[in-house]
PDB file of N, CA and C in Angstrom:
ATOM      1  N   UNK A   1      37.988  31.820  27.215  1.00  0.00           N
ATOM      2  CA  UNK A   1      37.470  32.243  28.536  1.00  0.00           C
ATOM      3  C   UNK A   1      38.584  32.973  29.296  1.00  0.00           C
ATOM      4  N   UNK A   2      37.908  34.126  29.684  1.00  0.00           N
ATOM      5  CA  UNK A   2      38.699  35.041  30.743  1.00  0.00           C
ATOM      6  C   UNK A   2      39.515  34.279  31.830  1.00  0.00           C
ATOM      7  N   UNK A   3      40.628  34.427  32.350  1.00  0.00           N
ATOM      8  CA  UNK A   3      40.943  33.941  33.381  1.00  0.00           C
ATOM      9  C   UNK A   3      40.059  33.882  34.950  1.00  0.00           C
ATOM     10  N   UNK A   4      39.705  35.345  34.911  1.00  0.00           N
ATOM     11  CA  UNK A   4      38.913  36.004  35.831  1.00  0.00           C
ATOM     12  C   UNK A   4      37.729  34.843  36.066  1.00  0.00           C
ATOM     13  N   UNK A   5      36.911  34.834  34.907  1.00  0.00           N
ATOM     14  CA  UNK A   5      35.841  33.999  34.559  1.00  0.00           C
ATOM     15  C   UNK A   5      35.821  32.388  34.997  1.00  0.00           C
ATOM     16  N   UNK A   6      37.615  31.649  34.700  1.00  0.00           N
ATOM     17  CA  UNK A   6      37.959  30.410  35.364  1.00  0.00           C
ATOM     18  C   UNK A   6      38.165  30.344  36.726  1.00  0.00           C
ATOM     19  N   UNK A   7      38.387  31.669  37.535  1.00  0.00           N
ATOM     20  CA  UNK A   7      38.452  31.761  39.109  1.00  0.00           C
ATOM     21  C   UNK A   7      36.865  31.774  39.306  1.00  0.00           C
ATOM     22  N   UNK A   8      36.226  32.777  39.291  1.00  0.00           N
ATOM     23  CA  UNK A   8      35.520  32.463  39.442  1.00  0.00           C
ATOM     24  C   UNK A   8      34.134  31.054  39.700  1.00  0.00           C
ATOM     25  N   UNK A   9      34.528  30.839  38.467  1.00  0.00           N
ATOM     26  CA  UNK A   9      33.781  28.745  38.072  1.00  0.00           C
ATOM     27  C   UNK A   9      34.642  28.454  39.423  1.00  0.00           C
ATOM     28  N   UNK A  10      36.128  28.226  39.628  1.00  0.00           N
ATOM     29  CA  UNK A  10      36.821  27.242  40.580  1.00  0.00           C
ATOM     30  C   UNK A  10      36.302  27.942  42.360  1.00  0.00           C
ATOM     31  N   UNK A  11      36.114  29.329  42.364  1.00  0.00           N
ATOM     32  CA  UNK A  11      35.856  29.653  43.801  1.00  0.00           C
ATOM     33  C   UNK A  11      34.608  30.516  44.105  1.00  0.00           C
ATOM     34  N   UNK A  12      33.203  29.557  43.954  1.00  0.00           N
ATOM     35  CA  UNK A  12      32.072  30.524  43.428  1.00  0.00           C
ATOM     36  C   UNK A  12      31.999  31.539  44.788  1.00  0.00           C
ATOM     37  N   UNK A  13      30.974  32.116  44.663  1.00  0.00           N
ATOM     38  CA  UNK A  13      30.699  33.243  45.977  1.00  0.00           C
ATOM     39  C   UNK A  13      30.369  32.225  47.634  1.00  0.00           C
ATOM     40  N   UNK A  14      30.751  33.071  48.550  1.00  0.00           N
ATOM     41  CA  UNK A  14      31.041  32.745  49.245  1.00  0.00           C
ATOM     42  C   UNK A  14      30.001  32.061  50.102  1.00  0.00           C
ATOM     43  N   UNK A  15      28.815  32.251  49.441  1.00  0.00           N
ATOM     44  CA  UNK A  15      27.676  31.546  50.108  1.00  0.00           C
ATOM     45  C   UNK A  15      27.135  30.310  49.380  1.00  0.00           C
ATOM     46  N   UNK A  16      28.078  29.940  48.409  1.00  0.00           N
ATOM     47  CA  UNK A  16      27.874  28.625  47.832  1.00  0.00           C
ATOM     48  C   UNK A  16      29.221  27.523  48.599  1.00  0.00           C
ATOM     49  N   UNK A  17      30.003  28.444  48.922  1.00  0.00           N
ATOM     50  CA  UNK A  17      31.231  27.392  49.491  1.00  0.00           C
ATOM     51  C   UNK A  17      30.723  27.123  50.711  1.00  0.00           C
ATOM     52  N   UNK A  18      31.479  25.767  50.945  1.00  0.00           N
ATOM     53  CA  UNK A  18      30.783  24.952  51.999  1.00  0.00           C
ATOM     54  C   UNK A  18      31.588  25.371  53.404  1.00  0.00           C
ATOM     55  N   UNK A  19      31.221  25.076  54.468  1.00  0.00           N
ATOM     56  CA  UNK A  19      31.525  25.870  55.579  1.00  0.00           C
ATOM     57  C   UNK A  19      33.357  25.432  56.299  1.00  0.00           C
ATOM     58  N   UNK A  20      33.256  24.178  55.715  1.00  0.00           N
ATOM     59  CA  UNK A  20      34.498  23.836  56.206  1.00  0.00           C
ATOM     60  C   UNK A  20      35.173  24.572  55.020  1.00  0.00           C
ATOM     61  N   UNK A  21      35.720  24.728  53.811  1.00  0.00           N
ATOM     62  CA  UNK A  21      36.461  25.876  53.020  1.00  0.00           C
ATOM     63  C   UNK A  21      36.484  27.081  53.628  1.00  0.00           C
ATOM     64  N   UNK A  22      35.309  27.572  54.079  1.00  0.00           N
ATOM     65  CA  UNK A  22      35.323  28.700  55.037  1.00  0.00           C
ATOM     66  C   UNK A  22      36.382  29.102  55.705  1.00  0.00           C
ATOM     67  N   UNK A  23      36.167  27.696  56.367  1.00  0.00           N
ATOM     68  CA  UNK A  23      37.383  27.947  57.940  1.00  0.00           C
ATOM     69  C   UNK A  23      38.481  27.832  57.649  1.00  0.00           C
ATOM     70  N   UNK A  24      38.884  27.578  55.801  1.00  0.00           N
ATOM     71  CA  UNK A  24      40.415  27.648  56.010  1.00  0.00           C
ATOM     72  C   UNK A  24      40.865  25.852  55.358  1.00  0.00           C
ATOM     73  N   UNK A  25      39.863  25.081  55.437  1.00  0.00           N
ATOM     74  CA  UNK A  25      40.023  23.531  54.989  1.00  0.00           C
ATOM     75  C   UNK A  25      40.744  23.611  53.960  1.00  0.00           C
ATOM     76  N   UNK A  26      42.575  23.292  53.552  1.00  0.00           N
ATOM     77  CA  UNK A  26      42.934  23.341  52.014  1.00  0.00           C
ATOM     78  C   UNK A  26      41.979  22.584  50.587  1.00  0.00           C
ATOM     79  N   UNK A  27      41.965  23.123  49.838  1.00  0.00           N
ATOM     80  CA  UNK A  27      41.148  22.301  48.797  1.00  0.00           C
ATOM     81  C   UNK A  27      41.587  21.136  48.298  1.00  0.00           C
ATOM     82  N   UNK A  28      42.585  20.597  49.121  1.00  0.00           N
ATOM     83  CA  UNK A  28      43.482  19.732  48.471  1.00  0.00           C
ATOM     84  C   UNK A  28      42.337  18.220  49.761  1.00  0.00           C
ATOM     85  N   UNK A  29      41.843  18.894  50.657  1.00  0.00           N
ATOM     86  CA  UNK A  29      41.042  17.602  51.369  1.00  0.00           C
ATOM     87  C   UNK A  29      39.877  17.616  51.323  1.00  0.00           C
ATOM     88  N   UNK A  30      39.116  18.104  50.426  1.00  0.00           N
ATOM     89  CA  UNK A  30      37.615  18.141  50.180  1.00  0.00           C
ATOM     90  C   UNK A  30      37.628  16.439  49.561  1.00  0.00           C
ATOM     91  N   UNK A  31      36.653  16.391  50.091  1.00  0.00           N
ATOM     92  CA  UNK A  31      35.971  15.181  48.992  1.00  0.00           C
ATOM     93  C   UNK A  31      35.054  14.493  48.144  1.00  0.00           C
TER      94      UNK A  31
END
């Protein structure tokens, strides 16, 4: 698998990410 292809899977489009990632939330405090 493409690298491209593994960003993608890890940061889908921007209308699947949830609103607090939006604003900037590090991914390191999702839960």
């Amino acid at each position: 698998m493409s690298t491209e292809s593994r960003l993608q899977n890890l940061f889908p489009t921007a209308a699947e990410i949830p609103e607090q990632y939006r604003l900037g939330a590090p991914i390191e405090q999702r839960e």
